[in-house]
N, C-alpha and C. Protein backbone atom coordinates (compact mmCIF):
# COMPACT_ATOMS: atom_id res chain seq x y z
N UNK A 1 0.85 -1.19 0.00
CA UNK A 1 0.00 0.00 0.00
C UNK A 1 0.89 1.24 0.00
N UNK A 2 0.06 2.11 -0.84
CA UNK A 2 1.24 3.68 -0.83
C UNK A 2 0.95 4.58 0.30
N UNK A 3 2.37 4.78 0.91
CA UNK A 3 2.40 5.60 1.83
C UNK A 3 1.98 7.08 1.49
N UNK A 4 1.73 8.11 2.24
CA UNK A 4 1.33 9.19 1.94
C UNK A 4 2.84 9.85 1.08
N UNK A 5 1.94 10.80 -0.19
CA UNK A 5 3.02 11.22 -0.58
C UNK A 5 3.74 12.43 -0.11
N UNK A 6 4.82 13.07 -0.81
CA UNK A 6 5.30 13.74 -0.06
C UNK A 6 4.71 15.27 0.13
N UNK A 7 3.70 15.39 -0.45
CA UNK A 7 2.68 16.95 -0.21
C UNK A 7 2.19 16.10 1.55
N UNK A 8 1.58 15.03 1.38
CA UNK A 8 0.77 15.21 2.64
C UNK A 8 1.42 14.84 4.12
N UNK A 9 2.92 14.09 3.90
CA UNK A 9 3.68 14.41 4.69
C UNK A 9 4.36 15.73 4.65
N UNK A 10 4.17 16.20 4.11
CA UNK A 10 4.99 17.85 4.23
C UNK A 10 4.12 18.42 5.64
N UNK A 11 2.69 18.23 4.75
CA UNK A 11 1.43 18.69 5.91
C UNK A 11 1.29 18.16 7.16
N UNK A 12 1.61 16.79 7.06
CA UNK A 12 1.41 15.96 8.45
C UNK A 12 2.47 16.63 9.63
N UNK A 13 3.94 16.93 8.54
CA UNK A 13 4.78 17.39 9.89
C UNK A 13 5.79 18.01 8.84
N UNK A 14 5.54 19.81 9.01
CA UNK A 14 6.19 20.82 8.63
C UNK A 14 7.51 21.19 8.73
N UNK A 15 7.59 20.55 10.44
CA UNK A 15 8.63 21.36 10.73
C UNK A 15 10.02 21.44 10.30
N UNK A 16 10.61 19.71 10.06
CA UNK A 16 11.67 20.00 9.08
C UNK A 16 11.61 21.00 8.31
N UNK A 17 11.22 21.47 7.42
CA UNK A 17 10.77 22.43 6.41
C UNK A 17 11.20 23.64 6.92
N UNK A 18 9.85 24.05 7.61
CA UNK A 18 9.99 25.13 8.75
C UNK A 18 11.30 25.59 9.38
N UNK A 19 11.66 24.59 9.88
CA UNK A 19 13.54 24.85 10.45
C UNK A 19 14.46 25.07 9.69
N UNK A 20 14.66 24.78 8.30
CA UNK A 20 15.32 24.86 7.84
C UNK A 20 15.19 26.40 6.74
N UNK A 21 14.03 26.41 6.74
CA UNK A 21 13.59 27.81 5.84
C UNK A 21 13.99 29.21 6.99
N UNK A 22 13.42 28.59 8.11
CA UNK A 22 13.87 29.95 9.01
C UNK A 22 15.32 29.94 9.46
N UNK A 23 15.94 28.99 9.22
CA UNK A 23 17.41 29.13 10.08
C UNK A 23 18.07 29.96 8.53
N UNK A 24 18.12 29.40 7.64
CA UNK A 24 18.55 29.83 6.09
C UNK A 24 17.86 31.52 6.30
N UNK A 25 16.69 31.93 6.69
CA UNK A 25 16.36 33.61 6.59
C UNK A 25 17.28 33.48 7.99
N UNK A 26 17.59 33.75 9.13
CA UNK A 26 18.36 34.20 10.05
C UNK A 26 19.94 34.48 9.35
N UNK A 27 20.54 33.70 8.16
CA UNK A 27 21.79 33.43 7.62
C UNK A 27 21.82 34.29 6.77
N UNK A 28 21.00 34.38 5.52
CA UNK A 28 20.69 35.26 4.86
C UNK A 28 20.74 36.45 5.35
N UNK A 29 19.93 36.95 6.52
CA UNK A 29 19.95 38.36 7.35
C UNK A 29 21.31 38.75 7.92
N UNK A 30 21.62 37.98 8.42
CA UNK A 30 22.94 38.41 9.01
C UNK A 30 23.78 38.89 7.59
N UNK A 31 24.09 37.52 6.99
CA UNK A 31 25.22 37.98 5.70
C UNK A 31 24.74 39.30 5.14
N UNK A 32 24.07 39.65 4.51
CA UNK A 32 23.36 40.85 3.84
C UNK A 32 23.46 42.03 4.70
N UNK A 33 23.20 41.69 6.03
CA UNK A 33 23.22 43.60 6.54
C UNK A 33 25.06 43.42 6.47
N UNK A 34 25.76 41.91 6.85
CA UNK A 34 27.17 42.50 7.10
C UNK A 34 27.52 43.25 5.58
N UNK A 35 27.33 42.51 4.64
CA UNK A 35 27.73 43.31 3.64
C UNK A 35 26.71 44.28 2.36
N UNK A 36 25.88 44.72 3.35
CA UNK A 36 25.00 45.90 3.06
C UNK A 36 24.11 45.57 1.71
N UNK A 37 24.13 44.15 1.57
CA UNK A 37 23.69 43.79 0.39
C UNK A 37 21.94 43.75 0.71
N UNK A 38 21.31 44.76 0.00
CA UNK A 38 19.51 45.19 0.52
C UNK A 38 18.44 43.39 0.16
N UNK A 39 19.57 43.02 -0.99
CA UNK A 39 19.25 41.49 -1.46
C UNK A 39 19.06 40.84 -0.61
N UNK A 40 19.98 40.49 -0.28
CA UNK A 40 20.60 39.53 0.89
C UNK A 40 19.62 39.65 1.93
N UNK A 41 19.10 40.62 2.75
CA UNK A 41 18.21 41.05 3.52
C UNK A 41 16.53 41.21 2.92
N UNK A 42 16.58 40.83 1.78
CA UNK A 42 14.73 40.57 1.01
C UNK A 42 15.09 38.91 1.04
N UNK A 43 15.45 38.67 0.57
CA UNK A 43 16.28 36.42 0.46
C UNK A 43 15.44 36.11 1.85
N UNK A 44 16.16 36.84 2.65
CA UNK A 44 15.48 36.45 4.67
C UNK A 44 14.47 36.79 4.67
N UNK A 45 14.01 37.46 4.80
CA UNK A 45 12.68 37.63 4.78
C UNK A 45 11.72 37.06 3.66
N UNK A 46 12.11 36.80 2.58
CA UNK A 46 11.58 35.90 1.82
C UNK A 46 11.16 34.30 2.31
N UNK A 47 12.43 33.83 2.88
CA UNK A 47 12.77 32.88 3.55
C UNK A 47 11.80 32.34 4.89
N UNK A 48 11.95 33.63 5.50
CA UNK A 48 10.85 33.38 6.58
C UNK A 48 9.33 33.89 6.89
N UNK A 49 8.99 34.67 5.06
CA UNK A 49 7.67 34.07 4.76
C UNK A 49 7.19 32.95 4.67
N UNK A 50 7.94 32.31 3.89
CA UNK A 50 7.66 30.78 3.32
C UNK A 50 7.80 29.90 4.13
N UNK A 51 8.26 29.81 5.16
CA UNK A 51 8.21 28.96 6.19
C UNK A 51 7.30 29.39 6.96
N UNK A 52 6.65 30.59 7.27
CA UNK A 52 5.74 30.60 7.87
C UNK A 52 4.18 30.48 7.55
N UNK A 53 4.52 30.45 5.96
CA UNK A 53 3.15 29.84 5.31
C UNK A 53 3.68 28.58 4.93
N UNK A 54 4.59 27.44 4.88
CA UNK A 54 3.97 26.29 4.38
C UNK A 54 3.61 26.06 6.55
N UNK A 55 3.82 26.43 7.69
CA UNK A 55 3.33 26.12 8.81
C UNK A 55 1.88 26.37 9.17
N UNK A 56 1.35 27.74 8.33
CA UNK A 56 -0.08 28.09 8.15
C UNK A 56 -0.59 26.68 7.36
N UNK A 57 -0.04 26.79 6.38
CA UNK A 57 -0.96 25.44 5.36
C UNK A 57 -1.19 24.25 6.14
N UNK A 58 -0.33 23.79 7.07
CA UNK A 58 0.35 22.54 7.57
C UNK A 58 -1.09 22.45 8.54
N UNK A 59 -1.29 23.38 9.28
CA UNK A 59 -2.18 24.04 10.15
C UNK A 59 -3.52 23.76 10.05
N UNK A 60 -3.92 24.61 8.78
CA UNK A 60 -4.92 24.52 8.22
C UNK A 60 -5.36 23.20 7.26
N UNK A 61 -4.93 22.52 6.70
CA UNK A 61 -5.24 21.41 6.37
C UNK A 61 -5.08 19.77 6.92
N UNK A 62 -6.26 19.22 6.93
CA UNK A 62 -6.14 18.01 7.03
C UNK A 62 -6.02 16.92 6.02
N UNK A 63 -5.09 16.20 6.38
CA UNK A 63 -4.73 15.17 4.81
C UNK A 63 -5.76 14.07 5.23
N UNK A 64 -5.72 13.18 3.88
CA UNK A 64 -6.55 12.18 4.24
C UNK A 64 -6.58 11.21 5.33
N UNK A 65 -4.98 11.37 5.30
CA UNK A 65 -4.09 10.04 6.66
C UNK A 65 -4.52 10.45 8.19
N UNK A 66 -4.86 11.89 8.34
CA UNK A 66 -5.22 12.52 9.61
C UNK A 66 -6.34 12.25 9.82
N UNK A 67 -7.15 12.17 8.51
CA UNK A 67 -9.01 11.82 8.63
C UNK A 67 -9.21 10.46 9.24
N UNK A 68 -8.13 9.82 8.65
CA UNK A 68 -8.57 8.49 8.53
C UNK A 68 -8.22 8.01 10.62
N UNK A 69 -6.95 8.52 11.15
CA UNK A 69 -6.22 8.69 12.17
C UNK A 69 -7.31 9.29 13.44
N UNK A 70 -7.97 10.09 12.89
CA UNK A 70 -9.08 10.97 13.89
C UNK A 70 -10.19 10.01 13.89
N UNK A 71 -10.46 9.21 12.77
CA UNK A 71 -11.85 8.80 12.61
C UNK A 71 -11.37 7.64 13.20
N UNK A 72 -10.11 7.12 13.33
CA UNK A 72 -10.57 5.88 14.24
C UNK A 72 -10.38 5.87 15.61
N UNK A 73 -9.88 7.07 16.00
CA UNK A 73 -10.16 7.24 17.37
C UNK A 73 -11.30 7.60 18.05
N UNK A 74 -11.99 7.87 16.62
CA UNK A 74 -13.55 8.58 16.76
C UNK A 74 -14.32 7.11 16.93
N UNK A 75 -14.25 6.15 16.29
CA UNK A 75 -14.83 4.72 16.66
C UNK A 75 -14.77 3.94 17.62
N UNK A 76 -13.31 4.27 18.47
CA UNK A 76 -12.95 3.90 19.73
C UNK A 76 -14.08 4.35 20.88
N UNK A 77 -14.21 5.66 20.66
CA UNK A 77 -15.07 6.72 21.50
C UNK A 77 -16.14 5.91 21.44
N UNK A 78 -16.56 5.86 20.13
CA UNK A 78 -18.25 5.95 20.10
C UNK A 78 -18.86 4.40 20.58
N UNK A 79 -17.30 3.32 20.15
CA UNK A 79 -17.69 1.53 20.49
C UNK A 79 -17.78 1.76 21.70
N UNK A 80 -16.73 2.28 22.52
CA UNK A 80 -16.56 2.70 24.32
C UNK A 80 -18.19 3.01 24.49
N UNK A 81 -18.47 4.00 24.23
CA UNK A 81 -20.21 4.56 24.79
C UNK A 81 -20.86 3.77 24.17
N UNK A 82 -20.96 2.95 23.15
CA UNK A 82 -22.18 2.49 22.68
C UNK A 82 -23.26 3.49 22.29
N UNK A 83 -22.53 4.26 21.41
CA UNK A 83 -23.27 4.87 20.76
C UNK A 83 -23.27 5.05 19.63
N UNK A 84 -24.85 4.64 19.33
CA UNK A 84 -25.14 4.04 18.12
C UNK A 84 -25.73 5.57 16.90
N UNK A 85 -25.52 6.45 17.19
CA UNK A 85 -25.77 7.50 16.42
C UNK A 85 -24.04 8.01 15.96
N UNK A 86 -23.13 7.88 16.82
CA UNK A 86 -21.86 8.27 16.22
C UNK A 86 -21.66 7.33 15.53
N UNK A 87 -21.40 5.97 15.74
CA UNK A 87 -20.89 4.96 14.84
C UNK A 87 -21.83 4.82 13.83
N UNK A 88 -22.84 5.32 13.67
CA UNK A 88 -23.45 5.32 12.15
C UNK A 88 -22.95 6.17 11.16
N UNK A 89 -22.12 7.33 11.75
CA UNK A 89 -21.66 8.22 10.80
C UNK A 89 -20.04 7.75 10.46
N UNK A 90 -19.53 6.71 11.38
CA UNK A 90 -18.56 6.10 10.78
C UNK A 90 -18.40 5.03 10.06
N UNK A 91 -19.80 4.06 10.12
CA UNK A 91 -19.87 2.97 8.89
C UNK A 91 -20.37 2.92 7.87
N UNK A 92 -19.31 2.17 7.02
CA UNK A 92 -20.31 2.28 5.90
C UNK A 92 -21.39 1.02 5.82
N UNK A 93 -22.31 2.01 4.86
CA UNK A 93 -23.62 0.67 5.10
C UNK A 93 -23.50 -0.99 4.95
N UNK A 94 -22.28 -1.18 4.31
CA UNK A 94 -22.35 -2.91 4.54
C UNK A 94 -20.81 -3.23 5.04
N UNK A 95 -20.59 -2.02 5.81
CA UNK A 95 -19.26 -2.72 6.93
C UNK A 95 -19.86 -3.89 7.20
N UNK A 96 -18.17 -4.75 7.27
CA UNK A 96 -18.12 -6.02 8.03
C UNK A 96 -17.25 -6.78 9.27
N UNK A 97 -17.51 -7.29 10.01
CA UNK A 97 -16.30 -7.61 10.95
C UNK A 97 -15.97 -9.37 10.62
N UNK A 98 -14.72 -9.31 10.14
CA UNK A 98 -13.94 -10.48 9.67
C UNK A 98 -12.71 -10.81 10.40
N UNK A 99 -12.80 -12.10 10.31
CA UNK A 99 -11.86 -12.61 11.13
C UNK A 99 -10.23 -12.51 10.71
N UNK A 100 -9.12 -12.86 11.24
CA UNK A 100 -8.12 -12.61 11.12
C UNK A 100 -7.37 -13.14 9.67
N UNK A 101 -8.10 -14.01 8.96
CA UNK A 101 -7.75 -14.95 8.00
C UNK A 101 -8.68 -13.48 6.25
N UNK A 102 -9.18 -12.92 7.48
CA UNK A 102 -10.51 -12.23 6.34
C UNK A 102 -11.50 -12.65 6.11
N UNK A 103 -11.85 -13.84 6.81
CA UNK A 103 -13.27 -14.52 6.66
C UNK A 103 -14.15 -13.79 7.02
N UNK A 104 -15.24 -13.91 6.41
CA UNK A 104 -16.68 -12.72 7.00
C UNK A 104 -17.13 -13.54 8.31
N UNK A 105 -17.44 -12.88 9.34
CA UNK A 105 -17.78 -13.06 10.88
C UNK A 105 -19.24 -12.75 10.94
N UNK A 106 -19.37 -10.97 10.40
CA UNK A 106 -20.82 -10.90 11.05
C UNK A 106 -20.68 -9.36 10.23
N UNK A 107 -22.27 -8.99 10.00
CA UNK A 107 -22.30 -7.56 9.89
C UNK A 107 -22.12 -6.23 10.71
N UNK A 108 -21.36 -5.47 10.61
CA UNK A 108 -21.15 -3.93 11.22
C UNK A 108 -21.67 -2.94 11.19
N UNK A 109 -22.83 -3.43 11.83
CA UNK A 109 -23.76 -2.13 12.48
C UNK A 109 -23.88 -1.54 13.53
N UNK A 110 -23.87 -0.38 13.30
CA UNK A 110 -23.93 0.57 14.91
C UNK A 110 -24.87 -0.47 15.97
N UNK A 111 -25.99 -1.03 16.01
CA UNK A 111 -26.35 -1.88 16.51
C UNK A 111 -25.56 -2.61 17.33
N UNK A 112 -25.24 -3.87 16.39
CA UNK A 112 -24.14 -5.13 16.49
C UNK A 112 -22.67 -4.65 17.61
N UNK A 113 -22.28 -3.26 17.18
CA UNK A 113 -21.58 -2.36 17.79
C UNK A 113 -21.51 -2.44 19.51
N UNK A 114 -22.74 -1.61 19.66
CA UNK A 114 -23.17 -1.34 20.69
C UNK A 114 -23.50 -2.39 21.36
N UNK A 115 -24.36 -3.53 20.98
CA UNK A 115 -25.22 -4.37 21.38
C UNK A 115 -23.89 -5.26 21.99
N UNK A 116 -22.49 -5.58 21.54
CA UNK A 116 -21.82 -6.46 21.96
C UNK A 116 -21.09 -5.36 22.69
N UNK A 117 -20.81 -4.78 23.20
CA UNK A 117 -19.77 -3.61 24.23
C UNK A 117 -20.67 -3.95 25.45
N UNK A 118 -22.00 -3.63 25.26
CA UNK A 118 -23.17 -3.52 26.42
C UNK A 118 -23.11 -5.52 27.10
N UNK A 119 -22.98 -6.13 26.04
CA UNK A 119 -23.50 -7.45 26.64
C UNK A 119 -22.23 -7.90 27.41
N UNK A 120 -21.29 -7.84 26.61
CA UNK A 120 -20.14 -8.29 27.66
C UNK A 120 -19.47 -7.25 28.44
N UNK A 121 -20.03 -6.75 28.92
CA UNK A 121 -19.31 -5.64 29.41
C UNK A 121 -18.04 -5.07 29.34
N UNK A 122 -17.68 -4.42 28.27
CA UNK A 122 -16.50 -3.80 27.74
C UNK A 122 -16.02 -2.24 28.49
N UNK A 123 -15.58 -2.24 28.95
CA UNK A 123 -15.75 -1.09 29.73
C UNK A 123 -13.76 -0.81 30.00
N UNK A 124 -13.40 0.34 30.07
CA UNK A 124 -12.04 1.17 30.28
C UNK A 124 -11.28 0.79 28.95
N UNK A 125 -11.51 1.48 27.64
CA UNK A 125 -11.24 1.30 26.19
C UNK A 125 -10.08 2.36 26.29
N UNK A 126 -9.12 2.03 25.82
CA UNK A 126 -7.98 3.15 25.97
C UNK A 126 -7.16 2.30 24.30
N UNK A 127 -6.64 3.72 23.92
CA UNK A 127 -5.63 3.42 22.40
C UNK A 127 -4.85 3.16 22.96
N UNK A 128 -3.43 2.09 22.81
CA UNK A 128 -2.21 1.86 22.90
C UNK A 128 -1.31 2.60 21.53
N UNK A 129 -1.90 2.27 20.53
CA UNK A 129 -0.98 2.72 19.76
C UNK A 129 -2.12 2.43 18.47
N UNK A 130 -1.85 3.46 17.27
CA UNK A 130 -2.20 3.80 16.31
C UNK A 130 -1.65 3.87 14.97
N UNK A 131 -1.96 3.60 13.51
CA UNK A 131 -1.23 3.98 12.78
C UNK A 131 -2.16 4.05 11.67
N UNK A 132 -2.00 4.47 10.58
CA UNK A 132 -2.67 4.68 9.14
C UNK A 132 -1.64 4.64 8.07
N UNK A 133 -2.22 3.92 6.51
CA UNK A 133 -1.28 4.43 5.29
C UNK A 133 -2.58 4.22 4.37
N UNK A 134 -2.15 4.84 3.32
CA UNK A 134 -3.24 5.18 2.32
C UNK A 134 -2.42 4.44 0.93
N UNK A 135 -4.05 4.06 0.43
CA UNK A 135 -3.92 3.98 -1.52
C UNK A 135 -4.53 4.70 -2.15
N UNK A 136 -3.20 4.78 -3.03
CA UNK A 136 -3.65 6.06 -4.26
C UNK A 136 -5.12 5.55 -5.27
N UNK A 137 -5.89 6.57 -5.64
CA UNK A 137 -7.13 6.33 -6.75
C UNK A 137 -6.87 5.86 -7.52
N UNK A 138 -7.65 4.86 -7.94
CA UNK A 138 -7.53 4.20 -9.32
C UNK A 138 -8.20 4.80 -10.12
N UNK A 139 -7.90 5.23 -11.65
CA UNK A 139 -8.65 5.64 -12.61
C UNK A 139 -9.33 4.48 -13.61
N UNK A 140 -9.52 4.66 -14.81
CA UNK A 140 -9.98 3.86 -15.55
C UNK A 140 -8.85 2.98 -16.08
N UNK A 141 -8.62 1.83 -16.49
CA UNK A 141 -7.65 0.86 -16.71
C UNK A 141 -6.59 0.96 -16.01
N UNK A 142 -6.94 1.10 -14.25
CA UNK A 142 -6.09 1.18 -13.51
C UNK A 142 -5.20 2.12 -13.06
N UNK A 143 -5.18 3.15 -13.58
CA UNK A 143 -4.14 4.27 -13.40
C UNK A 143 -3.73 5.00 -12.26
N UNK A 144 -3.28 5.48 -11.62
CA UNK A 144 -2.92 6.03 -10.48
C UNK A 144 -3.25 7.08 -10.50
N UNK A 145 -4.28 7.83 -9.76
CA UNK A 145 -5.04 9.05 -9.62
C UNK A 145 -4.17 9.67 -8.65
N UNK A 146 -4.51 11.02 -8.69
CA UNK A 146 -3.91 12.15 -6.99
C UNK A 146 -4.26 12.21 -6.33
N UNK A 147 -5.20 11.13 -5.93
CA UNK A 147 -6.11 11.43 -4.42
C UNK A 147 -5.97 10.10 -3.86
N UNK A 148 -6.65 9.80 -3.02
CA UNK A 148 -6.92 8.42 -2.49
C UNK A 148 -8.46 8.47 -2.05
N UNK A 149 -8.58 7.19 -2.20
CA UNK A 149 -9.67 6.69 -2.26
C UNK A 149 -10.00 5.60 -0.77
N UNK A 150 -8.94 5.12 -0.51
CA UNK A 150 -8.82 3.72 0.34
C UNK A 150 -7.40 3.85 1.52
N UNK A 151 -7.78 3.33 2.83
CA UNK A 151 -7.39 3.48 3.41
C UNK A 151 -7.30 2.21 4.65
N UNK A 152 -6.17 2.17 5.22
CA UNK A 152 -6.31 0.89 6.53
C UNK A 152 -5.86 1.65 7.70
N UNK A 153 -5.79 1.35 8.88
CA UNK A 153 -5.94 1.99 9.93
C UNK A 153 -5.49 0.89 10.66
N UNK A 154 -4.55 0.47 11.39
CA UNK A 154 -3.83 -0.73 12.27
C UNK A 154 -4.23 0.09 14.23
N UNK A 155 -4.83 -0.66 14.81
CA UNK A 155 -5.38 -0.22 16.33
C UNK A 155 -4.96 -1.56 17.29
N UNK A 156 -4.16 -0.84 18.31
CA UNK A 156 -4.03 -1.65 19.53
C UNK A 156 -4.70 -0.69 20.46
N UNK A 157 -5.29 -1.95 21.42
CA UNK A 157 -6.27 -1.61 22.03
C UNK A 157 -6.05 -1.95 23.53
N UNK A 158 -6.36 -1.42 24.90
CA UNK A 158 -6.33 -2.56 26.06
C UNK A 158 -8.06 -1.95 26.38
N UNK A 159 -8.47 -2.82 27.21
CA UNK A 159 -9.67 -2.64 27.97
C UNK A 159 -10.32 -4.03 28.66
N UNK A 160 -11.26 -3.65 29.48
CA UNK A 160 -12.05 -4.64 30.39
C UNK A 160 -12.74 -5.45 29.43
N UNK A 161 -12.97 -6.54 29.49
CA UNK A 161 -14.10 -7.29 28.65
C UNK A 161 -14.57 -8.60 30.33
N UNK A 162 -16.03 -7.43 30.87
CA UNK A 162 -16.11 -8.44 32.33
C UNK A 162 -15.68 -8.26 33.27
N UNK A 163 -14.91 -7.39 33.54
CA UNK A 163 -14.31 -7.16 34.07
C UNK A 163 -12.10 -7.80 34.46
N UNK A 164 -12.13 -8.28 33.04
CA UNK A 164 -10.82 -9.19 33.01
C UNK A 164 -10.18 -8.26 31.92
N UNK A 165 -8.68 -8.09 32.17
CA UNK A 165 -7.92 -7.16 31.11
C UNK A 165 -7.81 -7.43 30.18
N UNK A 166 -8.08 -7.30 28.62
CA UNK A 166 -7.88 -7.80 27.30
C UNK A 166 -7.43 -6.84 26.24
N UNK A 167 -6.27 -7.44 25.96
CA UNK A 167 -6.09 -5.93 24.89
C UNK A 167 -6.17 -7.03 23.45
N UNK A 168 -6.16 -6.30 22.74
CA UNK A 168 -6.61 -6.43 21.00
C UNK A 168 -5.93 -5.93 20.21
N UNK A 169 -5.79 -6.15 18.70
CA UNK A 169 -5.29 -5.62 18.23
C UNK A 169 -6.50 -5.75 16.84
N UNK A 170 -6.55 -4.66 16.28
CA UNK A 170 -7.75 -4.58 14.92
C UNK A 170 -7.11 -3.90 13.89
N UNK A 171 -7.54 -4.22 12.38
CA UNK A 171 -7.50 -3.45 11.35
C UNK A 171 -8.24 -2.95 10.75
N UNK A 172 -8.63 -1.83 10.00
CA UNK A 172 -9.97 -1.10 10.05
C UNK A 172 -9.38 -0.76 8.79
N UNK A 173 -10.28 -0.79 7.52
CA UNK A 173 -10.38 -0.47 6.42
C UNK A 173 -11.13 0.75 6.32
N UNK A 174 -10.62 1.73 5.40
CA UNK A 174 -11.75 2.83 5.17
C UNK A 174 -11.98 3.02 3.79
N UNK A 175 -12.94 3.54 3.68
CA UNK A 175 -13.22 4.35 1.72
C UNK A 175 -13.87 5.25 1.91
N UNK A 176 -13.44 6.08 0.75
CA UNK A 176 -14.39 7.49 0.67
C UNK A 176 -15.46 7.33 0.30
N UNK A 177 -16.66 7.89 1.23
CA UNK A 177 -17.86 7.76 0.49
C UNK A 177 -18.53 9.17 -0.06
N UNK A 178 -19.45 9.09 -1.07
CA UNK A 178 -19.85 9.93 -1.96
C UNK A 178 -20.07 11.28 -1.82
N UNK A 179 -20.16 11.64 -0.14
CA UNK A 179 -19.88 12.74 0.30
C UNK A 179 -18.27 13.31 0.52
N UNK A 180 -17.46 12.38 0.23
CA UNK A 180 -16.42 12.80 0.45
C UNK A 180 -15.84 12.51 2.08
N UNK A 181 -16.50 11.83 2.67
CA UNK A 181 -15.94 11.14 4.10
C UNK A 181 -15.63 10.21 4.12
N UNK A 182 -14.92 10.00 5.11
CA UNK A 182 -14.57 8.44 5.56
C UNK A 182 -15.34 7.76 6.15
N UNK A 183 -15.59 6.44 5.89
CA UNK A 183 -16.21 5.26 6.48
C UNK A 183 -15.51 4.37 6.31
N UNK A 184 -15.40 3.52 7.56
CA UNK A 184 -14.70 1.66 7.82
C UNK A 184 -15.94 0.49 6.66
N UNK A 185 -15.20 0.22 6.03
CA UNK A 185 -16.57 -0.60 5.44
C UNK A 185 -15.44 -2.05 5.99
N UNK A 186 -14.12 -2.62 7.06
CA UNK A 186 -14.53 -3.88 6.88
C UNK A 186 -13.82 -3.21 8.57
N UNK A 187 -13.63 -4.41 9.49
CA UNK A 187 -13.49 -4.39 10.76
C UNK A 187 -12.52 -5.48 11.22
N UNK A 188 -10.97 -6.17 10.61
CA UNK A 188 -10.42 -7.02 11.08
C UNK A 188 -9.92 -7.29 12.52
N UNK A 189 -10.34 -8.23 12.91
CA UNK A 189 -9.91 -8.89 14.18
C UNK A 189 -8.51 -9.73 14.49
N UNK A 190 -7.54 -9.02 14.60
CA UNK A 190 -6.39 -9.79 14.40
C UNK A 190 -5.72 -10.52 15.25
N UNK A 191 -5.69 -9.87 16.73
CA UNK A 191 -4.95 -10.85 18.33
C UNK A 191 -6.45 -10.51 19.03
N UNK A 192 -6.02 -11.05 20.30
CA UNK A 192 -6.33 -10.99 21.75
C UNK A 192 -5.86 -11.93 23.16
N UNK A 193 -5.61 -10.98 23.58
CA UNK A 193 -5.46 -11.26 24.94
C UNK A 193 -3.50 -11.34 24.82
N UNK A 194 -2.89 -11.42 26.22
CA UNK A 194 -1.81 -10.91 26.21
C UNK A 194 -0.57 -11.41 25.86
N UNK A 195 -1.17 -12.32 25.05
CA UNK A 195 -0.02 -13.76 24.30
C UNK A 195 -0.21 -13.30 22.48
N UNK A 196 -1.32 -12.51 22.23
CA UNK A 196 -1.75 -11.93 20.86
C UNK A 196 -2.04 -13.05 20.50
N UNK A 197 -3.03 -13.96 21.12
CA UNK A 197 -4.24 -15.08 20.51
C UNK A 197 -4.55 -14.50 19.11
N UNK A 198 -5.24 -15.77 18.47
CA UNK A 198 -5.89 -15.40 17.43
C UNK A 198 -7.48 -15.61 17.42
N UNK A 199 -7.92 -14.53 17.40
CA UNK A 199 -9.52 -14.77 18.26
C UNK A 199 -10.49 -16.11 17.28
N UNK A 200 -11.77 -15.76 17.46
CA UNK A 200 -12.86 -16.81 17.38
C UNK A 200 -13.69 -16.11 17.49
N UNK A 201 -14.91 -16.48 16.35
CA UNK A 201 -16.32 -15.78 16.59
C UNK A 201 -17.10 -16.16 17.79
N UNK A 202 -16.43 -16.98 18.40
CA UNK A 202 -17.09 -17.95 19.34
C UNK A 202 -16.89 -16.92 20.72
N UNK A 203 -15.83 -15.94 20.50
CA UNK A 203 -15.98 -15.06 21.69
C UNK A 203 -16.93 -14.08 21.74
N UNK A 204 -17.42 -13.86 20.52
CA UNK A 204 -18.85 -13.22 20.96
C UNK A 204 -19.82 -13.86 20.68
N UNK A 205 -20.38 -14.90 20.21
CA UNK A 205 -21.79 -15.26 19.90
C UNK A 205 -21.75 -16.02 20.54
């Protein structure tokens, strides 16, 4: 899968950039007033415009990898509460939760969601660690578009299940849907418990 390219890591994290554009205007400034060159002294300040707008841009925009990064912490939230009005705005209509092999398990509905957090009592949901990478759009006979379309999302997890400690580990697929948001349309189940088992539908049904 393609990693983000280098526009949306620029955005994700500026500051290389940033540091190096403003240390180069501090160098520029100095050399130029020593030798009275008015150039030399527009270069710096040139210098530390541009670093201070690609940090505005950086700022102001969210890349897809951040959407995708927010939205699954946003699913964490909403599986934690069992709430079935947020996680509708994060699935897509025929999400699925599949087992570690990719076998289909069961359908992913805010319901199904909720309904299994509440029954076994899932309770103190905390992120361990997070990650995202994106694929580029496909055009017609395959071509590589400038956007992305598709996305995976890798989640370690710890929390209560019963009151007994269980952490997890999941993979979460996303795609853009027609509004232009993200939705998980599949839900992989990959470990559990503190040896990184390989689960069973049999732990929830």
């Amino acid at each position: 899968m393609a990693e983000a390219g280098y526009v949306e890591g620029l955005l994700e994290n500026p500051w290389p950039v940033v540091v190096v554009l403003v240390g180069a205007s501090a160098v520029l400034r100095v050399m130029g007033k020593r030798r009275g060159q008015r150039a030399g002294v527009g270069a710096a300040w040139g210098a530390l415009g541009l670093g201070l707008g690609v940090y505005a841009a950086a700022s102001a925009v969210e890349t897809d990898r951040e959407a995708i990064l927010a939205g699954t912490r946003g699913f964490v939230d909403a599986a934690a509460a069992a709430d079935e009005a947020a996680l509708a705005g994060l699935l897509a209509e025929r999400a699925a939760l599949v087992g570690p092999g990719g076998g289909f398990w069961d359908n992913l509905t805010p319901g199904f969601v909720a309904g299994e957090m509440t029954e076994h009592r899932v309770t103190d949901v905390a992120v361990r660690a997070v990650d995202a990478a994106m694929d580029r759009r496909t055009g017609a006979g395959g071509a590589a578009g400038r956007g992305f379309d598709r996305g995976v999302s890798t989640l370690s997890l710890r929390s209560r299940v019963s009151g007994v400690p269980t952490p997890t580990t999941w993979e979460l697929s996303w795609g853009r849907g027609e509004d232009g948001g993200w939705r998980i349309t599949e839900a992989r189940w990959l470990t559990i418990g503190l040896r990184d088992d390989a689960p069973s539908p049999t732990l929830y049904r």
